[in-house]
C-alpha atoms as a PDB file:
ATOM      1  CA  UNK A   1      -6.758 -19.649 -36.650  1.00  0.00           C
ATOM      2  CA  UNK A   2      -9.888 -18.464 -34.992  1.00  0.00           C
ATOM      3  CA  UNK A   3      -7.953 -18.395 -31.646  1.00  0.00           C
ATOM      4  CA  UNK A   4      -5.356 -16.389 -33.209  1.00  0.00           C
ATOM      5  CA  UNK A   5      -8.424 -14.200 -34.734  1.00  0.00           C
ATOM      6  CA  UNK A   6      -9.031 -13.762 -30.177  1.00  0.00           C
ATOM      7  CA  UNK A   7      -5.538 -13.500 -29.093  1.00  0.00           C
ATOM      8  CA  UNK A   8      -3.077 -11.871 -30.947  1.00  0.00           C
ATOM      9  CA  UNK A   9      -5.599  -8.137 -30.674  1.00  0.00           C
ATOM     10  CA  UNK A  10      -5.748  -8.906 -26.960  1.00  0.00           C
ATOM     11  CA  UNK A  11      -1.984  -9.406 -27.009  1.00  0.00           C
ATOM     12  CA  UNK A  12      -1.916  -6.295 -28.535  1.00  0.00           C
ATOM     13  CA  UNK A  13      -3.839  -4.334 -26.089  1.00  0.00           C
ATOM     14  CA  UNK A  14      -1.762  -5.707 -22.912  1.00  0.00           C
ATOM     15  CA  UNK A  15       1.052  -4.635 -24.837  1.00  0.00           C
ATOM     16  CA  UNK A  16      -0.375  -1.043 -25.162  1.00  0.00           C
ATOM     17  CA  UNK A  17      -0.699  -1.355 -20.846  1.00  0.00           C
ATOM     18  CA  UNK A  18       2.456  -2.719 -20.397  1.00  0.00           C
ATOM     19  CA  UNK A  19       4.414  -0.387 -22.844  1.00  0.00           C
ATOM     20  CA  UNK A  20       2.889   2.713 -20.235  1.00  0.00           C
ATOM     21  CA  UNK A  21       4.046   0.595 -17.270  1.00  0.00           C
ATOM     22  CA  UNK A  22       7.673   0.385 -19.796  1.00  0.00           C
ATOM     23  CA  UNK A  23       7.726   4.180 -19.518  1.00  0.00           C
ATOM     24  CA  UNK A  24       8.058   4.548 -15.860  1.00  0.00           C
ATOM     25  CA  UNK A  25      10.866   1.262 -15.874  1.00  0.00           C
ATOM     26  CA  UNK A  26      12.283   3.097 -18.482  1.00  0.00           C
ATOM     27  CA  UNK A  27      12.717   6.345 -16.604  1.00  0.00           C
ATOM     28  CA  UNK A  28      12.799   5.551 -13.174  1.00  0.00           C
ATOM     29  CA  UNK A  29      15.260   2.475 -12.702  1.00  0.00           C
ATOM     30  CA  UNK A  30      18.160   4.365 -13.586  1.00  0.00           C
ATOM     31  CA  UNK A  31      17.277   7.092 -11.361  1.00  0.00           C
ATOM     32  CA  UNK A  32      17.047   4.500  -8.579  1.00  0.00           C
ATOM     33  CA  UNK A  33      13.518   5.439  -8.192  1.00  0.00           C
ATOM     34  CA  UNK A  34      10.719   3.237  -7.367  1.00  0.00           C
ATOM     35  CA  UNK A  35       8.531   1.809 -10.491  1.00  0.00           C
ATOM     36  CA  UNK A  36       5.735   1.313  -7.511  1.00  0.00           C
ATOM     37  CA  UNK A  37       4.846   4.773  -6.305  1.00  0.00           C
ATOM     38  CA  UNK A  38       4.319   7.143  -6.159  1.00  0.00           C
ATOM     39  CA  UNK A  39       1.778   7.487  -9.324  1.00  0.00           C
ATOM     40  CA  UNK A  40       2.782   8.585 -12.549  1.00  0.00           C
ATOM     41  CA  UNK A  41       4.221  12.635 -12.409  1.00  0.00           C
ATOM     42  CA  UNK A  42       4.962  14.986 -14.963  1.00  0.00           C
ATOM     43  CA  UNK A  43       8.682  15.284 -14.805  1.00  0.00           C
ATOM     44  CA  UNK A  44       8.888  18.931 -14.800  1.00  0.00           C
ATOM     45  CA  UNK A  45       5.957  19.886 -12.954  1.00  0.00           C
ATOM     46  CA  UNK A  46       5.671  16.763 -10.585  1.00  0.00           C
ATOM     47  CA  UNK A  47       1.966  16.740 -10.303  1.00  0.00           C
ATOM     48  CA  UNK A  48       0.587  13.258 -10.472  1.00  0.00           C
ATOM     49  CA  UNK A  49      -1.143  12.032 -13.304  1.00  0.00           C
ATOM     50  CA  UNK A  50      -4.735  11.296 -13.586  1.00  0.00           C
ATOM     51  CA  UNK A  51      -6.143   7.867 -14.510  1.00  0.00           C
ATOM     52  CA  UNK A  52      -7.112   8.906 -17.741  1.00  0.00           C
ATOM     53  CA  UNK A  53      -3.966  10.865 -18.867  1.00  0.00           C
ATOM     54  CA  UNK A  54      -2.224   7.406 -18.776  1.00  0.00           C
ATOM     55  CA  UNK A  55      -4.415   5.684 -21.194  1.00  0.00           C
ATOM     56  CA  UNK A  56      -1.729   4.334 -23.780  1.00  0.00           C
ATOM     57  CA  UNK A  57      -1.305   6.229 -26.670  1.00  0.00           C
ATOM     58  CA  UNK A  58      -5.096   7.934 -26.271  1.00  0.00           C
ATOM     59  CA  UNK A  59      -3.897  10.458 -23.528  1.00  0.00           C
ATOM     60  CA  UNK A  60      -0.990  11.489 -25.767  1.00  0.00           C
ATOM     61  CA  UNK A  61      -3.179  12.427 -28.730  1.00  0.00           C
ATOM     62  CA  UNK A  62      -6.104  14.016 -26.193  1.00  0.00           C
ATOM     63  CA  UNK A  63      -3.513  16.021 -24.107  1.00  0.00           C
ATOM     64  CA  UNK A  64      -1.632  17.348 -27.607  1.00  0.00           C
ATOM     65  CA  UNK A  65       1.756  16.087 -26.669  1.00  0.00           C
ATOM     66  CA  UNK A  66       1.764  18.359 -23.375  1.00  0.00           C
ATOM     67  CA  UNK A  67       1.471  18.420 -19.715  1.00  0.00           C
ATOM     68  CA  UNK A  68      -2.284  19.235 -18.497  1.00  0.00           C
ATOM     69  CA  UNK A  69      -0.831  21.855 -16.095  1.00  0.00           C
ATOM     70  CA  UNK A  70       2.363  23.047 -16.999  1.00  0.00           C
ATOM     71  CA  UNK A  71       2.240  22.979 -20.693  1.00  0.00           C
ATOM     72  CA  UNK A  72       5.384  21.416 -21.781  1.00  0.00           C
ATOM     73  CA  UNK A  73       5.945  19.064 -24.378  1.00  0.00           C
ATOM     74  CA  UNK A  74       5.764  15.107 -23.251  1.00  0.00           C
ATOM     75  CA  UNK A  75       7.970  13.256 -25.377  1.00  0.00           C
ATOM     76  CA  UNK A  76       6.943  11.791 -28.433  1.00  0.00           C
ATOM     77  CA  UNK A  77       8.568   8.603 -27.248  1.00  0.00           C
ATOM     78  CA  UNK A  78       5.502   7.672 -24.479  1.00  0.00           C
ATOM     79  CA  UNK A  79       3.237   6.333 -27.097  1.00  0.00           C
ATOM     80  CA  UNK A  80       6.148   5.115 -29.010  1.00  0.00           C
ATOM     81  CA  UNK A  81       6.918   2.550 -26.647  1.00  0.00           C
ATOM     82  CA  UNK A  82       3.518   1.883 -25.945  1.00  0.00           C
ATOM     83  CA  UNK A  83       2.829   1.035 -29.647  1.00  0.00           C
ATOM     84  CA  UNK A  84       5.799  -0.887 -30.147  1.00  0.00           C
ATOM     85  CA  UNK A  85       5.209  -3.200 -26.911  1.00  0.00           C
ATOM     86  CA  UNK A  86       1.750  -3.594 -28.307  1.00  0.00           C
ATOM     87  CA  UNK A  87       3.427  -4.737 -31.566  1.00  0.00           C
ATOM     88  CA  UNK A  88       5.737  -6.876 -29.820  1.00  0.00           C
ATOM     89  CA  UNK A  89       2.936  -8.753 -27.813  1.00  0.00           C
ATOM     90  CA  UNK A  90       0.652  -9.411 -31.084  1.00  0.00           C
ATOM     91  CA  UNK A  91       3.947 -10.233 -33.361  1.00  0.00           C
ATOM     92  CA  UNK A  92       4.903 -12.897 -30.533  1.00  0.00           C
ATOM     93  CA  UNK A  93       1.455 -13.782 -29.757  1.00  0.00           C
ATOM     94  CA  UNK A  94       1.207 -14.444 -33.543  1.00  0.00           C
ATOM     95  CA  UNK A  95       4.465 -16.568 -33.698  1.00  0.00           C
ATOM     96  CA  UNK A  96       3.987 -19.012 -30.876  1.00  0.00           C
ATOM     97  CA  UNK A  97       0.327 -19.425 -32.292  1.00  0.00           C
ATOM     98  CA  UNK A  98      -1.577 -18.487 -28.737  1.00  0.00           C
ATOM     99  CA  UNK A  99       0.207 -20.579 -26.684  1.00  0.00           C
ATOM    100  CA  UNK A 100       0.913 -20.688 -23.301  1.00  0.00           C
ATOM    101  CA  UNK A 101       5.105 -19.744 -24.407  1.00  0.00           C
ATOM    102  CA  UNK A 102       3.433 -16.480 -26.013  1.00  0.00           C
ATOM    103  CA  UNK A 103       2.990 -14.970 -22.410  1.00  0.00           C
ATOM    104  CA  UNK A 104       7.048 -15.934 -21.567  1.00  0.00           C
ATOM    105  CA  UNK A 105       8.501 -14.761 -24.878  1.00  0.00           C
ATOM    106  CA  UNK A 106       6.179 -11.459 -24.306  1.00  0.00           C
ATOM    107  CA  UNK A 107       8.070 -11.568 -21.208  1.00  0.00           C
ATOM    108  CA  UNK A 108      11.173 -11.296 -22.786  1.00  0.00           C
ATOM    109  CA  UNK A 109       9.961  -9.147 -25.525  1.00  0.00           C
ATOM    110  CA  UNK A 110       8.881  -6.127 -22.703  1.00  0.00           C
ATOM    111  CA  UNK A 111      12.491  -6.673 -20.831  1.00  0.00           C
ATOM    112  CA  UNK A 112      14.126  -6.226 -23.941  1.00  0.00           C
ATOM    113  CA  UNK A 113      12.503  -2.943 -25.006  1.00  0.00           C
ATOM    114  CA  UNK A 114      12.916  -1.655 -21.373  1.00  0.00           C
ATOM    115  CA  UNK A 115      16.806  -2.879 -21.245  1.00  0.00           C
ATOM    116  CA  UNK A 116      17.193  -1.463 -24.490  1.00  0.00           C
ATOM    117  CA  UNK A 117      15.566   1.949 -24.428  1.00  0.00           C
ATOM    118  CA  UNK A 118      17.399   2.193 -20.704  1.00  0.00           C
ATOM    119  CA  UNK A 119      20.668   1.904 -22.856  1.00  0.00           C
ATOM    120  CA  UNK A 120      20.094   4.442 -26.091  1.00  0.00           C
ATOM    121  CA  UNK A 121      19.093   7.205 -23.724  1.00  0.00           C
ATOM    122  CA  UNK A 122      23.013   6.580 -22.766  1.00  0.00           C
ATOM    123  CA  UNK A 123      21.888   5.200 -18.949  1.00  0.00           C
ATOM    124  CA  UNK A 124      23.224   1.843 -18.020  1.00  0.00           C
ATOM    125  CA  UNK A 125      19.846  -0.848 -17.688  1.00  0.00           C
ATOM    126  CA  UNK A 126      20.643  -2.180 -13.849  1.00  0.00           C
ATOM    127  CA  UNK A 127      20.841  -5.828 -14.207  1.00  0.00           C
ATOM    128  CA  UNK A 128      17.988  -6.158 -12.011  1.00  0.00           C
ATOM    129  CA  UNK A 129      15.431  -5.156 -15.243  1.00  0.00           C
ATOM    130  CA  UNK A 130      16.573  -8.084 -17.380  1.00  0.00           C
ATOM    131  CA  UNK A 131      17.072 -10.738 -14.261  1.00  0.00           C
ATOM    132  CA  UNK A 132      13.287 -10.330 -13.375  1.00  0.00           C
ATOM    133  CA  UNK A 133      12.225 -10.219 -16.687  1.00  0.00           C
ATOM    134  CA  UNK A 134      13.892 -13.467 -17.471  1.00  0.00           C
ATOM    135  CA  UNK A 135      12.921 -15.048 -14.279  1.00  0.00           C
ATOM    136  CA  UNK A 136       9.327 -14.531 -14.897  1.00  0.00           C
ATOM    137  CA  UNK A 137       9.402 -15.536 -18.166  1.00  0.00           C
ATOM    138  CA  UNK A 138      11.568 -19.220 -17.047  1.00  0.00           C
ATOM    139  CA  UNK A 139       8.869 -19.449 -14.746  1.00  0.00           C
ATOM    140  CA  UNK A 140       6.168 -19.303 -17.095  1.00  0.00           C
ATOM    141  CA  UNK A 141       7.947 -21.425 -19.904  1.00  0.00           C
ATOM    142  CA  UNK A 142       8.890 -24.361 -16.695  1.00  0.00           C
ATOM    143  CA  UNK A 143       4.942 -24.417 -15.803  1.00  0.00           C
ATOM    144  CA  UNK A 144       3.658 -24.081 -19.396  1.00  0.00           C
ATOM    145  CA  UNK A 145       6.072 -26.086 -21.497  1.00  0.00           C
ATOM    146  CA  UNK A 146       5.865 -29.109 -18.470  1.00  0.00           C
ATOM    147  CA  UNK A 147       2.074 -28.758 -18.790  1.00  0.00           C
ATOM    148  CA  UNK A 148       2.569 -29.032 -22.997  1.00  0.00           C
ATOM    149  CA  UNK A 149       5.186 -31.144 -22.566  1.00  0.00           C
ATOM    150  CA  UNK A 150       7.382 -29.363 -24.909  1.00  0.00           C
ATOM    151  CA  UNK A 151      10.749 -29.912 -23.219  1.00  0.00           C
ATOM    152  CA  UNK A 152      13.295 -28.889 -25.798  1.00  0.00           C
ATOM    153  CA  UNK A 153      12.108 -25.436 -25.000  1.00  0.00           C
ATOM    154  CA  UNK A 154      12.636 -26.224 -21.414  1.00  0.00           C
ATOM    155  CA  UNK A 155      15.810 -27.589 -21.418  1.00  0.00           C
ATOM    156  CA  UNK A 156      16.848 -25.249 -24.046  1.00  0.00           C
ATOM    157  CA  UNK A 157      16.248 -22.339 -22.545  1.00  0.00           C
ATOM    158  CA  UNK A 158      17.101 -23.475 -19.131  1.00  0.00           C
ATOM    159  CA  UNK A 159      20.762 -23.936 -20.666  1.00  0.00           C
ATOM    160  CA  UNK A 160      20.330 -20.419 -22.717  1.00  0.00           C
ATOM    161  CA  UNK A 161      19.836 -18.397 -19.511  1.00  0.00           C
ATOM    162  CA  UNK A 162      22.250 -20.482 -17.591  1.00  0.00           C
ATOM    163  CA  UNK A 163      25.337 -19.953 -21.052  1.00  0.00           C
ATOM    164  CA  UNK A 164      24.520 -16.034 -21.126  1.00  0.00           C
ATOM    165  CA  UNK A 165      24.515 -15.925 -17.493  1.00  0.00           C
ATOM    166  CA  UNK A 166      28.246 -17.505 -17.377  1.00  0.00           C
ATOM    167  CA  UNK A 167      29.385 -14.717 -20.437  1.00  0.00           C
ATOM    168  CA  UNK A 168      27.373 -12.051 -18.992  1.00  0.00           C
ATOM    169  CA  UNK A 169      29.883 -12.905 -15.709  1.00  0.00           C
ATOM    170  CA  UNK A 170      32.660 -12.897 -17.951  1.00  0.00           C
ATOM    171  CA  UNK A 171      32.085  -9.889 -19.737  1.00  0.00           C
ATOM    172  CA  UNK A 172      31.632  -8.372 -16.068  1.00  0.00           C
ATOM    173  CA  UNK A 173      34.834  -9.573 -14.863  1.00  0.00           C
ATOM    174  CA  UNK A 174      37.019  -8.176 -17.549  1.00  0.00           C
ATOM    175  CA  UNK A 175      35.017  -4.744 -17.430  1.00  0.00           C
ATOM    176  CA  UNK A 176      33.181  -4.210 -14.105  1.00  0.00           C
ATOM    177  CA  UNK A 177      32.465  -0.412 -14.355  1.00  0.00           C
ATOM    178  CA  UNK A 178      31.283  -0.995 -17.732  1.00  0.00           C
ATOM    179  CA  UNK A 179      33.973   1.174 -18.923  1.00  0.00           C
ATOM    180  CA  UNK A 180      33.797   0.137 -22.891  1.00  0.00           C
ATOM    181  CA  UNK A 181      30.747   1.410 -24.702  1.00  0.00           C
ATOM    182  CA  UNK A 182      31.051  -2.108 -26.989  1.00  0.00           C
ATOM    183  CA  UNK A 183      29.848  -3.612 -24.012  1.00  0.00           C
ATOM    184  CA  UNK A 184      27.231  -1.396 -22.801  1.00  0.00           C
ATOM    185  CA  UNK A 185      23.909  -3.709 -22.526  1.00  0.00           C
ATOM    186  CA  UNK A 186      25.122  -6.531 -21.463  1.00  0.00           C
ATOM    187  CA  UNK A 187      22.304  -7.559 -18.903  1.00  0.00           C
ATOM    188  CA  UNK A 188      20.257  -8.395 -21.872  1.00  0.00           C
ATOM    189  CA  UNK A 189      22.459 -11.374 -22.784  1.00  0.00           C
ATOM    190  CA  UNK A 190      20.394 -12.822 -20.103  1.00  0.00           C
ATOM    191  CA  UNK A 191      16.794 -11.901 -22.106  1.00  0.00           C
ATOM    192  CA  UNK A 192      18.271 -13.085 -24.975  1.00  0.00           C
ATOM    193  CA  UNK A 193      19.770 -16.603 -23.621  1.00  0.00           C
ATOM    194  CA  UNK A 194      16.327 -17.612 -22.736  1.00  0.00           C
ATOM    195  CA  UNK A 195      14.654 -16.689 -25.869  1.00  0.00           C
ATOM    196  CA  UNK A 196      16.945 -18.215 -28.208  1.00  0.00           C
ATOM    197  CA  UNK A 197      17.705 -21.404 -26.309  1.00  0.00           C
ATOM    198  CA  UNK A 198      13.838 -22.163 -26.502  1.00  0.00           C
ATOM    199  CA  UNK A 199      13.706 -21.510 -30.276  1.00  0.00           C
ATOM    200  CA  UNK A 200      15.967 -24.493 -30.672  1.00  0.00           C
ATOM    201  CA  UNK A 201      19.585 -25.064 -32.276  1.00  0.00           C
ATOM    202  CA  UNK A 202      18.189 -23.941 -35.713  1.00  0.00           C
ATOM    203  CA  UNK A 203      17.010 -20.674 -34.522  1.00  0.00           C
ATOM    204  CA  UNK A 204      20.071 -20.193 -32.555  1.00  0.00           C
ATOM    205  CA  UNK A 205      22.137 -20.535 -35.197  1.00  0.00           C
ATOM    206  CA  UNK A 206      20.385 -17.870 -37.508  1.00  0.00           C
ATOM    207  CA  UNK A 207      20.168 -15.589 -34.530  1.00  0.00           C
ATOM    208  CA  UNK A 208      23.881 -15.737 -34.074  1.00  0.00           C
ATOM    209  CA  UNK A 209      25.131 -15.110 -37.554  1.00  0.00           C
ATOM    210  CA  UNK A 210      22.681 -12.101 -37.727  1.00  0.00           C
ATOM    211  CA  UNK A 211      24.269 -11.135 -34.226  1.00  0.00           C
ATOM    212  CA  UNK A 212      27.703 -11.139 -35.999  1.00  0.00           C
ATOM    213  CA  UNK A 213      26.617  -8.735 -38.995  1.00  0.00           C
ATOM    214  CA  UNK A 214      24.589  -6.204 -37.153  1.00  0.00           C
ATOM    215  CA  UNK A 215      27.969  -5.982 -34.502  1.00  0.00           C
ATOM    216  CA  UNK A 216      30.213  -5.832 -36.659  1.00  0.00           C
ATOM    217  CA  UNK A 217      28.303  -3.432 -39.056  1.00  0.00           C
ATOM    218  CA  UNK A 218      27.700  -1.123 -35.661  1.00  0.00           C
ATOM    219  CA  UNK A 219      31.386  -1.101 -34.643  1.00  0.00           C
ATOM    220  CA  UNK A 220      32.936  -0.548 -38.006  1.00  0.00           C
ATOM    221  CA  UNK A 221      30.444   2.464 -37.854  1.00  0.00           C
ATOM    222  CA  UNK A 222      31.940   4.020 -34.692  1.00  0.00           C
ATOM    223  CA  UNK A 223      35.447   2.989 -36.164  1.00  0.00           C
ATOM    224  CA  UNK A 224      35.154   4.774 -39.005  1.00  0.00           C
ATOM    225  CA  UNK A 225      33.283   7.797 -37.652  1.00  0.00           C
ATOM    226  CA  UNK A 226      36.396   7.924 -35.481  1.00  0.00           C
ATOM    227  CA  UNK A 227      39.176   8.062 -38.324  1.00  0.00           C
ATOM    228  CA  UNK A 228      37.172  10.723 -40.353  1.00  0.00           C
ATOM    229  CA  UNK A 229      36.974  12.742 -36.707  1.00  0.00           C
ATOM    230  CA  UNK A 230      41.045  11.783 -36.498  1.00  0.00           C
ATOM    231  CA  UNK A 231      41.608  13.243 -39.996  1.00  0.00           C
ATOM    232  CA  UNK A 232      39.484  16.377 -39.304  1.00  0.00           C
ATOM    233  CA  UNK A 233      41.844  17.204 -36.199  1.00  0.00           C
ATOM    234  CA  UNK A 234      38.780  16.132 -33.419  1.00  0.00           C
ATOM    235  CA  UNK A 235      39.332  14.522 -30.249  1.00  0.00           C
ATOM    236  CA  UNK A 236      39.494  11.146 -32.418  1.00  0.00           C
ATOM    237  CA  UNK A 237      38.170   7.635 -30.983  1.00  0.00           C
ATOM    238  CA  UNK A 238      34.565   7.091 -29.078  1.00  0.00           C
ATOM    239  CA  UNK A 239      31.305   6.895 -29.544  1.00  0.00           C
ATOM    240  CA  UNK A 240      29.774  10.542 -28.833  1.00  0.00           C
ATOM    241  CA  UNK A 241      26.710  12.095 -28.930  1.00  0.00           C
ATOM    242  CA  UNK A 242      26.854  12.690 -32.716  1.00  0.00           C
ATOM    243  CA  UNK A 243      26.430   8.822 -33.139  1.00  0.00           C
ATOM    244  CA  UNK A 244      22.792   7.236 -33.290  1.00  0.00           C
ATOM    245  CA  UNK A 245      22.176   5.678 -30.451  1.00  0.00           C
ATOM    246  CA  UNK A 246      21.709   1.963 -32.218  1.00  0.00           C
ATOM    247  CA  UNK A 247      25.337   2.575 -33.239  1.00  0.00           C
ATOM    248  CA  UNK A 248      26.818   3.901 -30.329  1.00  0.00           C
ATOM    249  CA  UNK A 249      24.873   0.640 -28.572  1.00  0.00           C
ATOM    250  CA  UNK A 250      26.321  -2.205 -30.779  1.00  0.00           C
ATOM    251  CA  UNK A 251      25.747  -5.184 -28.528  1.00  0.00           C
ATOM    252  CA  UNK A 252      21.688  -4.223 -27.779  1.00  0.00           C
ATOM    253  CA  UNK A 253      20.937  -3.540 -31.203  1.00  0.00           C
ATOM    254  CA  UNK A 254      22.967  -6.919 -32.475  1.00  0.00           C
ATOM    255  CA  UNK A 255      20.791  -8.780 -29.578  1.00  0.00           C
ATOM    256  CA  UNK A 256      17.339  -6.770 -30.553  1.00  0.00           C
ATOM    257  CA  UNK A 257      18.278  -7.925 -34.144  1.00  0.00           C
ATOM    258  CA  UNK A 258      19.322 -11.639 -32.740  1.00  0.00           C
ATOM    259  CA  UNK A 259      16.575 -12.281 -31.035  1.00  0.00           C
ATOM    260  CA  UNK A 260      13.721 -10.854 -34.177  1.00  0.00           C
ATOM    261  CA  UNK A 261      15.633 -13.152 -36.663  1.00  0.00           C
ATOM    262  CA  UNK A 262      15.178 -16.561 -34.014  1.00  0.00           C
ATOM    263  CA  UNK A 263      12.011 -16.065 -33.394  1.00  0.00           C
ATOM    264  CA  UNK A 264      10.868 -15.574 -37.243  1.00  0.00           C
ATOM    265  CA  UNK A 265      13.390 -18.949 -38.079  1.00  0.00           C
ATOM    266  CA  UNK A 266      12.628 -20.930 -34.888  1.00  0.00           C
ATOM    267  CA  UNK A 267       7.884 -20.699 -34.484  1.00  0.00           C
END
């Protein structure tokens, strides 16, 4: 406990720090821009950032929501991200009680939020986002779970990644341009292989069924906004704009859900 007491608020800082560094994945990767310069810019103005208006969440509140220089409004969703990352970290720092497979499955956690927020802003995440992401974290769990010896995580998510890989082939096979919406998201397959594998056949198990409700609640969403746009004489089927984007997104928020539920049934 009095490592936790250390740990999860440091957690919970990086996470702050690595939600900001989020931000520019989030934004620039589907632009095919470069997440390594130049320096943070205000998107309308371009005029780099100073250090200290990219302090998480602080700069936000001291700059009132708005560029320095041309006054308009920075989204609320900048210290959104940052917040949630830094919840992420602490929550997962919390679950794996300090451990060395805290700093993998925060990892995972950061990939997912950046793979995730890529998709609801109706962008598709490149594949690259969650493949480095899960590569670091594999990395981490090889070193730290040989060093702990805790080899059902090892092996487990070794064959995770390696299942989700084959489907995530699959699922690219029989839609390469990523032409059904149902399907958008389906990089993260990959962050979600890892985690669950780890978590054991327990975890798995509860992650799946919970996978099956939230899909099937999402998709009998869009179907039925669909019929109620058929009977009003509208263009009828597909996910628009009028849908929220965790609807219109069924397989990243069934994985985001997935991979909360393992983690709570599997530390």
């Amino acid at each position: 406990m009095s490592l936790l007491v250390v740990t999860v608020p440091v957690a919970g800082v990086v996470g702050l720090f690595v939600g900001s560094f989020l931000n520019v994945v989030i934004y620039r990767t589907p632009r095919g821009l470069s997440v390594a310069s130049p320096r943070s810019f205000c998107p309308v103005c371009e005029r780099q950032l100073s250090w200290w208006e990219n302090v998480p969440v602080v700069s936000w509140i001291a700059l009132r929501g708005r560029c320095r220089t041309c006054r308009q409004p920075i989204s609320i969703r900048y210290p959104l991200v940052e917040l949630a990352t830094g919840a992420a970290f602490a929550s997962t720092t919390w679950a794996w009680h300090g451990t060395s497979m805290a700093v993998a499955y925060c990892v995972l956690a950061a990939s997912m939020i950046a793979v995730g927020l890529i998709e609801y802003g109706g962008r598709r995440a490149p594949l690259s986002v969650a493949a480095v992401g899960t590569t670091l974290a594999l990395t981490v769990i090889l070193v730290g779970g040989g060093w702990q010896q805790r080899w059902a995580t090892v092996v487990g998510s070794l064959v995770g990644t390696v299942l989700a890989l084959a489907v995530t082939a699959i699922l690219s096979h029989g839609d390469p341009e990523g032409a059904d919406p149902r399907g958008h998201g389906r990089s993260a397959l990959l962050i979600a292989g890892c985690w669950s594998g780890g978590l054991g056949l327990e975890a798995t198990a509860a992650g799946a069924v919970f996978w099956i409700l939230v899909y099937l609640s999402c998709t009998m969403g869009v179907g039925a906004l669909a019929r109620q746009s058929v009977r009003a004489g509208g263009p009828g089927p597909g996910p628009g704009p009028q849908l929220p984007p965790f609807v219109a997104t069924p397989l990243i928020t069934a994985i985001a859900a997935a991979m909360a539920v393992s983690l709570a049934v599997g530390t």
